[in-house]
C-alpha atoms as a PDB file:
ATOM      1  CA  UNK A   1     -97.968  21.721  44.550  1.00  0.00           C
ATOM      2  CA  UNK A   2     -94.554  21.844  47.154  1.00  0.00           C
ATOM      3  CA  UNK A   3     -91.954  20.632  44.622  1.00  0.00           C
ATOM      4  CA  UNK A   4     -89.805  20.323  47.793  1.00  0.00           C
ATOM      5  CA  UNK A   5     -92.247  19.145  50.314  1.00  0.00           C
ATOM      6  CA  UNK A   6     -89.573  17.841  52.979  1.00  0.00           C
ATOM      7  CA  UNK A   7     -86.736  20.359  54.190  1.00  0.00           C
ATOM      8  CA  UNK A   8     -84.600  19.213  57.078  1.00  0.00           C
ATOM      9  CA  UNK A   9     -82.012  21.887  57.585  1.00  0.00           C
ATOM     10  CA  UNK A  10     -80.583  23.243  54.224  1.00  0.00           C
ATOM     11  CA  UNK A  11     -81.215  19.447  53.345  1.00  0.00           C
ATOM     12  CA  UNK A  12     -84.391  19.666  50.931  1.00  0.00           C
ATOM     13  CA  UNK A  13     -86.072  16.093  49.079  1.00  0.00           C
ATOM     14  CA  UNK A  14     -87.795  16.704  46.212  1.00  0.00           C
ATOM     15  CA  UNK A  15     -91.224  14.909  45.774  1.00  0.00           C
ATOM     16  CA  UNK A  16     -89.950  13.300  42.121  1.00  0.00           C
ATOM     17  CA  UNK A  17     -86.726  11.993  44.320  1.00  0.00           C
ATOM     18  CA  UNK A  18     -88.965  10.961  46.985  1.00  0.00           C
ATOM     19  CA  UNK A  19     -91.359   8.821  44.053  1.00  0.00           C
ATOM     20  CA  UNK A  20     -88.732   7.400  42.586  1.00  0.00           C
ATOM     21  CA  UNK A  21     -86.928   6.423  45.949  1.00  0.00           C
ATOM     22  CA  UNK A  22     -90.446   4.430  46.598  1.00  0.00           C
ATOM     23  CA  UNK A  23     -90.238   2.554  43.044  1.00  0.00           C
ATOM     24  CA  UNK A  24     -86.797   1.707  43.740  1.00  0.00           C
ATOM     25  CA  UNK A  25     -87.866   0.271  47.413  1.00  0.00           C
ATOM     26  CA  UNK A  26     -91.177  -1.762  45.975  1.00  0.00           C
ATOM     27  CA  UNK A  27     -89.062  -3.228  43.390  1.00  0.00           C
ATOM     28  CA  UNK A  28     -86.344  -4.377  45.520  1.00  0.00           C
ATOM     29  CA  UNK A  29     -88.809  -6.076  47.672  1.00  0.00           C
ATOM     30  CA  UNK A  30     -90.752  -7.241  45.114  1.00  0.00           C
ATOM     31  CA  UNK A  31     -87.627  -9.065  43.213  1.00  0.00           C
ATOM     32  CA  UNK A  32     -86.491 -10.028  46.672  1.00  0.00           C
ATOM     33  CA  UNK A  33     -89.383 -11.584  47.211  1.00  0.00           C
ATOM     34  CA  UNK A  34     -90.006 -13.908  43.791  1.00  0.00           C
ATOM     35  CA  UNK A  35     -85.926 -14.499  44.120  1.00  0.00           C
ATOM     36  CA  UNK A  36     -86.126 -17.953  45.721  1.00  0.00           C
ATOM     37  CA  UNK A  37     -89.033 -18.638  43.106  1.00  0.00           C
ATOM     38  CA  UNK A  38     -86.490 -18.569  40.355  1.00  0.00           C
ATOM     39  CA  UNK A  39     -83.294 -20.511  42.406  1.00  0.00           C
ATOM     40  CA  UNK A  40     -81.598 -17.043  43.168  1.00  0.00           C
ATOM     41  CA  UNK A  41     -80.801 -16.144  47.222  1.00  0.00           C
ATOM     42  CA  UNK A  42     -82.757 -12.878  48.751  1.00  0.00           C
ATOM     43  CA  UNK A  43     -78.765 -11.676  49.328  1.00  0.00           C
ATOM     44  CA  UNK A  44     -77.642 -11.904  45.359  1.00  0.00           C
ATOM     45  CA  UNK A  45     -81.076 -10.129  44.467  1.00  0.00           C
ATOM     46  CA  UNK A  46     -80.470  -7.332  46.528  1.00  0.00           C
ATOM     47  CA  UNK A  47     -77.136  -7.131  45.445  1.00  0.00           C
ATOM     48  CA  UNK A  48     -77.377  -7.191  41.803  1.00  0.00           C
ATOM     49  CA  UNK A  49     -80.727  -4.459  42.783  1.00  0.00           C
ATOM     50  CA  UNK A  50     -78.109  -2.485  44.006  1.00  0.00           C
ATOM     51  CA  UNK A  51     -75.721  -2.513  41.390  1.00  0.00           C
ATOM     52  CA  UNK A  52     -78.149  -2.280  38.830  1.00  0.00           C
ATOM     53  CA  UNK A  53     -79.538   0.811  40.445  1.00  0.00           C
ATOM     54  CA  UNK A  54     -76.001   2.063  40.825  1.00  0.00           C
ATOM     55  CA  UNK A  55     -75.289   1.810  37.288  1.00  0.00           C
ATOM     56  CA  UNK A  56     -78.336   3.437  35.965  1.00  0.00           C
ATOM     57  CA  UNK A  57     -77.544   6.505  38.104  1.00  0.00           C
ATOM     58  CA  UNK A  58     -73.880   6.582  36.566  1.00  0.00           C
ATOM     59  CA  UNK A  59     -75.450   6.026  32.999  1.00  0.00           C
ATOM     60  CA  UNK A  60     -77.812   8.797  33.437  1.00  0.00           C
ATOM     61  CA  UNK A  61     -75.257  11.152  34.606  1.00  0.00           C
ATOM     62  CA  UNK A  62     -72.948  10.433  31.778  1.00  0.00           C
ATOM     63  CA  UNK A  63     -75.719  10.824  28.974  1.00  0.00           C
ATOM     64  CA  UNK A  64     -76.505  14.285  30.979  1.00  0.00           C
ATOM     65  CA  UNK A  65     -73.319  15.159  31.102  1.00  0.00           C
ATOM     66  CA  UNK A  66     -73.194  14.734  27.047  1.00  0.00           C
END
């Protein structure tokens, strides 16, 4: 198994990045999606997505960093 299948330049994805890229995507649209279900615009769910996602990239580079 490539564990860098894509390389554009000196630029290289790895395929874990790439999976977790997709999970972040599909649950964005899926929460996007059952937003108006629950009262909540598409705009504020992809906006709290966002900063949720943020923040557990910052968390995980802290604890790392520890």
């Amino acid at each position: 198994m490539y564990p860098y299948p894509i390389q554009i330049g000196p630029l290289a994805f790895s395929l874990y990045g790439i999976m977790v890229a997709c999970g972040v995507m599909a649950a964005l649209a899926l929460f996007s999606f059952s937003a108006p279900r629950r009262g909540l615009s598409p705009a504020v769910a992809r906006d709290s997505c966002f900063r949720m996602v943020l923040a557990g990239l910052l968390r995980s580079r802290i604890w790392c960093a520890t």
